[in-house]
N, C-alpha and C. Protein backbone atom coordinates (compact mmCIF):
# COMPACT_ATOMS: atom_id res chain seq x y z
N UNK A 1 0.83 -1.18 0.00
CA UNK A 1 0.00 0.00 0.00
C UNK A 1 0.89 1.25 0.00
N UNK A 2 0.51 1.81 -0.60
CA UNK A 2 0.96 3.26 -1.08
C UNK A 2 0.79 4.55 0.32
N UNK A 3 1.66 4.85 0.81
CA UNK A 3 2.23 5.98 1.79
C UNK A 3 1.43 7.34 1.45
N UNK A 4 0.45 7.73 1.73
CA UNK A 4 -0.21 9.15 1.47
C UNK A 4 0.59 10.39 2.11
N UNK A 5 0.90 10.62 0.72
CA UNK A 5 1.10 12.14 0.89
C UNK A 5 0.76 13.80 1.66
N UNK A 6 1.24 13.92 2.63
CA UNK A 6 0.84 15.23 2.99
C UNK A 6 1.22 16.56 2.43
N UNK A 7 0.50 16.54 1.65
CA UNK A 7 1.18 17.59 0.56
C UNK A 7 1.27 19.14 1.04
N UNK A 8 0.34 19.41 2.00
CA UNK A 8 -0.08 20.65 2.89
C UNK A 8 1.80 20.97 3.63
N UNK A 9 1.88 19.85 4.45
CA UNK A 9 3.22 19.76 5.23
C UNK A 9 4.08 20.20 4.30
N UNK A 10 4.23 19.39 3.14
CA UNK A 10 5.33 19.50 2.32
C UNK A 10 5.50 20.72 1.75
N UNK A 11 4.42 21.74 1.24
CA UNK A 11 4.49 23.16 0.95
C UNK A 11 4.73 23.78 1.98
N UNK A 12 4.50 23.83 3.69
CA UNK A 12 4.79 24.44 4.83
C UNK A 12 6.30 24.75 4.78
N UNK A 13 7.02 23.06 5.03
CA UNK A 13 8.01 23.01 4.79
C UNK A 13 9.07 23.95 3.61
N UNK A 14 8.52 23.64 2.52
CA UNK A 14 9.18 24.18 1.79
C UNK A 14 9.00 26.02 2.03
N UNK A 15 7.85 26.42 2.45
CA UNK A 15 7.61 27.69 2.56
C UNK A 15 8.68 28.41 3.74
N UNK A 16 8.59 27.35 4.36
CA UNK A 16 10.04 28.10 5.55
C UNK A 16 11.22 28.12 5.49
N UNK A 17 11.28 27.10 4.38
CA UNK A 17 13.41 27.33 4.07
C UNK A 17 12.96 28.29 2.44
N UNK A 18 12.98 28.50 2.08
CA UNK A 18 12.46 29.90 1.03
C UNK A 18 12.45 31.13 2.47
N UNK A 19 11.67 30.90 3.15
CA UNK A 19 11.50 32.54 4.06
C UNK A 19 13.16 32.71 4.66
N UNK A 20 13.71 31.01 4.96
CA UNK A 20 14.70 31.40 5.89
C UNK A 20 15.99 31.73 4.76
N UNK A 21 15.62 31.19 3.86
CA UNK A 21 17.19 31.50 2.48
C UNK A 21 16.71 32.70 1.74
N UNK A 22 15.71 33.59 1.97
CA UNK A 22 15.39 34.94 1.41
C UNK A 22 16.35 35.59 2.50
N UNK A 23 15.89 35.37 3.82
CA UNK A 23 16.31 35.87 5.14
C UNK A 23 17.65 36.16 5.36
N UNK A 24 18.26 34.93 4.84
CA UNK A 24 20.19 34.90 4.71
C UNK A 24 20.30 35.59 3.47
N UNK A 25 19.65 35.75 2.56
CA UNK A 25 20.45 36.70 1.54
C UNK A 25 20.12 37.97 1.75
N UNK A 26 19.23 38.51 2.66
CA UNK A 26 19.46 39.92 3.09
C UNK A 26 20.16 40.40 4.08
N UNK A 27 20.90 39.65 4.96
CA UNK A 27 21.63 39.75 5.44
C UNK A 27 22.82 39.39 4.84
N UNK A 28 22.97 38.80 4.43
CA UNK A 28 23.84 38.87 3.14
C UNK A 28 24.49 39.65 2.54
N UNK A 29 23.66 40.86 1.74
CA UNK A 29 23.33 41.78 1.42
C UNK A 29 23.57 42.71 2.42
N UNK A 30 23.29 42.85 3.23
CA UNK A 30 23.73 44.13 4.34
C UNK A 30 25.01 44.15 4.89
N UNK A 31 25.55 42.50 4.64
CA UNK A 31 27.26 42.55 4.82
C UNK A 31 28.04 42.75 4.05
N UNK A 32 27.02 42.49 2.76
CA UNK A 32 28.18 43.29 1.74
C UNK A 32 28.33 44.53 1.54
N UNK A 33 27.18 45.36 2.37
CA UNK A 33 26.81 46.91 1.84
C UNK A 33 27.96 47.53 2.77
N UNK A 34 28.49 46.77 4.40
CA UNK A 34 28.96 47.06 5.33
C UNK A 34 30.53 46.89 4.93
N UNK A 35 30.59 45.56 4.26
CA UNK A 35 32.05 45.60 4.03
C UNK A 35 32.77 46.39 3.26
N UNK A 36 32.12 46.84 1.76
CA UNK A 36 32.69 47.73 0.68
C UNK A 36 32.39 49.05 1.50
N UNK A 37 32.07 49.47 2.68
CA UNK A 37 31.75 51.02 2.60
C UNK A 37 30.52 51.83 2.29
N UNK A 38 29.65 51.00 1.86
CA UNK A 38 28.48 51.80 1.35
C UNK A 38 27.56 51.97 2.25
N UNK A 39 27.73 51.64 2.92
CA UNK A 39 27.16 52.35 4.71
C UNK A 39 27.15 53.33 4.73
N UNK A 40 27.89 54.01 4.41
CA UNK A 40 28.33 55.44 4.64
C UNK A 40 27.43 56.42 3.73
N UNK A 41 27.08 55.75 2.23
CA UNK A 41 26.39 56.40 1.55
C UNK A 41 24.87 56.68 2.43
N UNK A 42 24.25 57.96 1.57
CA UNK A 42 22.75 57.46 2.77
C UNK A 42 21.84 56.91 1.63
N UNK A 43 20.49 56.39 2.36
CA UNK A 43 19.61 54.89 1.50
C UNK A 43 19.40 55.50 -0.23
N UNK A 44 19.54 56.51 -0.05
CA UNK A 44 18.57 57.45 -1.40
C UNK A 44 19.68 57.42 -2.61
N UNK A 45 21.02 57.60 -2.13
CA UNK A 45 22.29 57.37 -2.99
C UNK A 45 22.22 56.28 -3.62
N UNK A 46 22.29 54.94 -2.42
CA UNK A 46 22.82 54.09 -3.00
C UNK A 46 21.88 53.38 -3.59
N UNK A 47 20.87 53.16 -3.05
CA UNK A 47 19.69 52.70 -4.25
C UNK A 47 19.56 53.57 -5.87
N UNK A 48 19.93 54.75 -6.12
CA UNK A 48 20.09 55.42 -7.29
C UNK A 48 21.14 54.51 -7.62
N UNK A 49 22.39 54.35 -7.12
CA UNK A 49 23.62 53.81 -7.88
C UNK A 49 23.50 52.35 -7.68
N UNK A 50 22.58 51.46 -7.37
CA UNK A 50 22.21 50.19 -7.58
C UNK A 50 21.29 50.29 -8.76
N UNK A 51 20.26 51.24 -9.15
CA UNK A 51 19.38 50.92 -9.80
C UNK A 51 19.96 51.28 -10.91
N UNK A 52 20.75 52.31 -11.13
CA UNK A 52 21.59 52.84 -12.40
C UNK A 52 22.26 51.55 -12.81
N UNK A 53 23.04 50.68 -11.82
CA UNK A 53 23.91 49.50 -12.45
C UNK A 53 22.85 48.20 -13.22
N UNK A 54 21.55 48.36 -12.29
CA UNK A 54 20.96 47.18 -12.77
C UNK A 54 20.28 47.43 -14.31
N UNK A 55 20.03 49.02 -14.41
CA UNK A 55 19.91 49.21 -15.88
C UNK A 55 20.53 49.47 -17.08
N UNK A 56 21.75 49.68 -16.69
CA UNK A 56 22.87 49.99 -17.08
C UNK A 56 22.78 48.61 -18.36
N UNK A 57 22.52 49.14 -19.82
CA UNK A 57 23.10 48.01 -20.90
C UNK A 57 24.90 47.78 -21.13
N UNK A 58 25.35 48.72 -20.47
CA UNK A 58 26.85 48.76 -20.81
C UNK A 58 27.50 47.60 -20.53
N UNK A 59 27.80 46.80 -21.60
CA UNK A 59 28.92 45.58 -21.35
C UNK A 59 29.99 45.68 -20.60
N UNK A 60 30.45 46.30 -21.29
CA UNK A 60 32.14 47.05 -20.68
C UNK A 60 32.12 47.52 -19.40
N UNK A 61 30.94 48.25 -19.18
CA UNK A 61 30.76 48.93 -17.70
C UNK A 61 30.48 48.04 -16.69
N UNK A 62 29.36 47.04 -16.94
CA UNK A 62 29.32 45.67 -16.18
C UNK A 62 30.43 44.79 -15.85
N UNK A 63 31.24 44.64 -17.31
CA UNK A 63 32.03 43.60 -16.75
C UNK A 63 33.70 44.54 -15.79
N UNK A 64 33.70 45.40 -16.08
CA UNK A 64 34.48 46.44 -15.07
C UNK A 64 33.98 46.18 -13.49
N UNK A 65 32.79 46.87 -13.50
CA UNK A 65 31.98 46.27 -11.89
C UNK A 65 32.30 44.87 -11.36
N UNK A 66 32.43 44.31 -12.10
CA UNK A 66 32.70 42.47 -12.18
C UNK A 66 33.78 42.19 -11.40
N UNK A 67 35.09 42.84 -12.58
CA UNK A 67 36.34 42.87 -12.19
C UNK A 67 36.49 43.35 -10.51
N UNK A 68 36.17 44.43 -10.64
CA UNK A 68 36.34 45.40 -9.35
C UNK A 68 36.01 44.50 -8.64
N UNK A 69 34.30 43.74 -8.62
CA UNK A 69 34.08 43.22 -7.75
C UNK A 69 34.91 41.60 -7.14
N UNK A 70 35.31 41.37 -8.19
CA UNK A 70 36.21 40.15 -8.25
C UNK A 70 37.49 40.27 -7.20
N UNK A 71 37.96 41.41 -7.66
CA UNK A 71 39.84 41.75 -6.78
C UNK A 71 39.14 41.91 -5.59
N UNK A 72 37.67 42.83 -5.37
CA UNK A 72 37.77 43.24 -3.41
C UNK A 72 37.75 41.69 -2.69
N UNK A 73 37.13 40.66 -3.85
CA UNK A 73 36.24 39.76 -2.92
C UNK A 73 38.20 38.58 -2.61
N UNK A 74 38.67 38.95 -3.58
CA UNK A 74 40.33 38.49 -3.51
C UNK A 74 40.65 39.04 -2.60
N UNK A 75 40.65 40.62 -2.22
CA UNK A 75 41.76 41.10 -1.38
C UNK A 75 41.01 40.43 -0.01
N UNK A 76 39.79 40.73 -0.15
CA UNK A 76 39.05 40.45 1.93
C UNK A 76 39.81 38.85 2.27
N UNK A 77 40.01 38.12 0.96
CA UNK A 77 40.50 36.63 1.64
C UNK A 77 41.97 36.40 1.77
N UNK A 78 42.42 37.37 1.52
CA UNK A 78 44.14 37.30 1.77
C UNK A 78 44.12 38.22 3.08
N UNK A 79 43.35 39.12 3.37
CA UNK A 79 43.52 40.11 4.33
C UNK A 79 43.99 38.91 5.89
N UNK A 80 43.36 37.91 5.98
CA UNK A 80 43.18 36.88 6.91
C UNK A 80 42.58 35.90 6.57
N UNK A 81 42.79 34.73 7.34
CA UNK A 81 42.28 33.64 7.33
C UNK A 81 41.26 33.72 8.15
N UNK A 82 40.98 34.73 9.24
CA UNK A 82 40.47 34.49 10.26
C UNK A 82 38.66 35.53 9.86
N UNK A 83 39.17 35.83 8.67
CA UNK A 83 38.40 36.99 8.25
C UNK A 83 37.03 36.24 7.54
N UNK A 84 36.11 35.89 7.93
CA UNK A 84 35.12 34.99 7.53
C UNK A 84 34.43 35.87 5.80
N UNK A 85 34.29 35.01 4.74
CA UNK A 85 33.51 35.97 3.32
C UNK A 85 32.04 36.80 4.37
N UNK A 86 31.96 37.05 3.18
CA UNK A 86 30.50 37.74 3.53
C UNK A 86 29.21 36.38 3.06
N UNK A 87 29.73 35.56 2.67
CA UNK A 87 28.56 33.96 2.68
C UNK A 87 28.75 33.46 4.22
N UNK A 88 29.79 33.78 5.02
CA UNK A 88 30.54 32.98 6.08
C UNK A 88 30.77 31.60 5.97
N UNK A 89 31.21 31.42 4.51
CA UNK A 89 32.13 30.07 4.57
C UNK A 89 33.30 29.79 4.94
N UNK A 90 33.87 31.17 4.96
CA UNK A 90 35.53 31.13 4.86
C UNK A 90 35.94 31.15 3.54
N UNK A 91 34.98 30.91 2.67
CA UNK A 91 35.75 31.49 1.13
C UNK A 91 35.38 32.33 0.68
N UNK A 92 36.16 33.31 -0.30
CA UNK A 92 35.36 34.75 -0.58
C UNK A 92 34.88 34.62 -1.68
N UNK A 93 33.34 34.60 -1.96
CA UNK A 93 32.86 34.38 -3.24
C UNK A 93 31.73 35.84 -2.85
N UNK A 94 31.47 35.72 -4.39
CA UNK A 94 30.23 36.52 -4.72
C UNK A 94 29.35 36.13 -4.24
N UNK A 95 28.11 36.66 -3.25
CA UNK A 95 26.80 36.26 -2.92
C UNK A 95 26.10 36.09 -4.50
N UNK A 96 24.97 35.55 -4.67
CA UNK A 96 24.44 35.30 -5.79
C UNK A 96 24.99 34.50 -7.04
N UNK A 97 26.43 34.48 -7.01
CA UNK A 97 27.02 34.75 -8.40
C UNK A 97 27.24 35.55 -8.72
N UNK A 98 27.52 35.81 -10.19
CA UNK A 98 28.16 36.75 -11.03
C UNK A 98 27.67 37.91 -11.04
N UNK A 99 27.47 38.85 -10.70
CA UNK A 99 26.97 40.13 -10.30
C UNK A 99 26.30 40.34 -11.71
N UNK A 100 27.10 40.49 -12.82
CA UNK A 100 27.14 41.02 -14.21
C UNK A 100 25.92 40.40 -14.32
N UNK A 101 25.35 39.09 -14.33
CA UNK A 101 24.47 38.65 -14.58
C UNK A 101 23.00 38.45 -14.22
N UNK A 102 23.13 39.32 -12.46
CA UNK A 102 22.04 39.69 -11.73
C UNK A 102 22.07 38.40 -11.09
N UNK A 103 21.32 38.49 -9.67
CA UNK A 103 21.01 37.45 -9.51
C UNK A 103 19.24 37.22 -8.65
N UNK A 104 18.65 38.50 -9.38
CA UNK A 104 17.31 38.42 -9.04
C UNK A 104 16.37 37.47 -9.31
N UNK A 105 17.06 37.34 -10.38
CA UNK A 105 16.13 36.33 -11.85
C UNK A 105 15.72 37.68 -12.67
N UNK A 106 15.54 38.88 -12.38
CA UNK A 106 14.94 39.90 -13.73
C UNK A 106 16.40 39.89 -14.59
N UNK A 107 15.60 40.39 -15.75
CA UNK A 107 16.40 40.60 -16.59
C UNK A 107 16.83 41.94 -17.56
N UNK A 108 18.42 42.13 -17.44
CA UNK A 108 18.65 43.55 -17.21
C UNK A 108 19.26 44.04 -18.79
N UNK A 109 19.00 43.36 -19.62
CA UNK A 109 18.77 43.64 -21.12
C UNK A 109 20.10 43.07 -21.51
């Protein structure tokens, strides 16, 4: 005999690791805003200069941001060992991935 499904549970479930892995990437996100400095900007700046990058068609200009973003996420992991990424694995990667490529799911032309 066949094991019935609680399918109710199984969407619960799934609905709380989605809330809790939205949850870690905004914090996430606020450690990366903390580590590069952009703290300092106030909210109205830096959302202009986020929204400018996400519309931004410029190849060249993206993959520059890329770069840039590539060497800081190099330098924070030579700075120390003891110096946890901003994922807190201990390795310094990009949250999301590749920046250039977004990692909202929209799509930035």
């Amino acid at each position: 005999m066949r094991k019935v499904r609680d399918y109710d549970a199984e969407l619960k479930a799934l609905s709380v690791k989605a809330r809790a892995l939205k949850a870690k990437r905004v914090e996430q996100l606020g450690q990366l805003v903390a580590a590069t400095g952009a703290d300092a900007l106030d909210a109205e700046t830096l959302a202009g200069v986020l929204l400018d990058a996400v519309r931004s068609k410029d190849a060249n200009a993206k993959e520059a941001w890329r770069a840039t973003g590539v060497a800081f996420f190099q330098r924070r992991g030579r700075k120390s060992c003891g110096a946890a990424a901003i994922d807190g694995s201990g390795v310094a990667t990009e949250p999301g991935g590749d920046a250039a490529d977004g990692s909202s799911g929209t799509a930035n032309g």
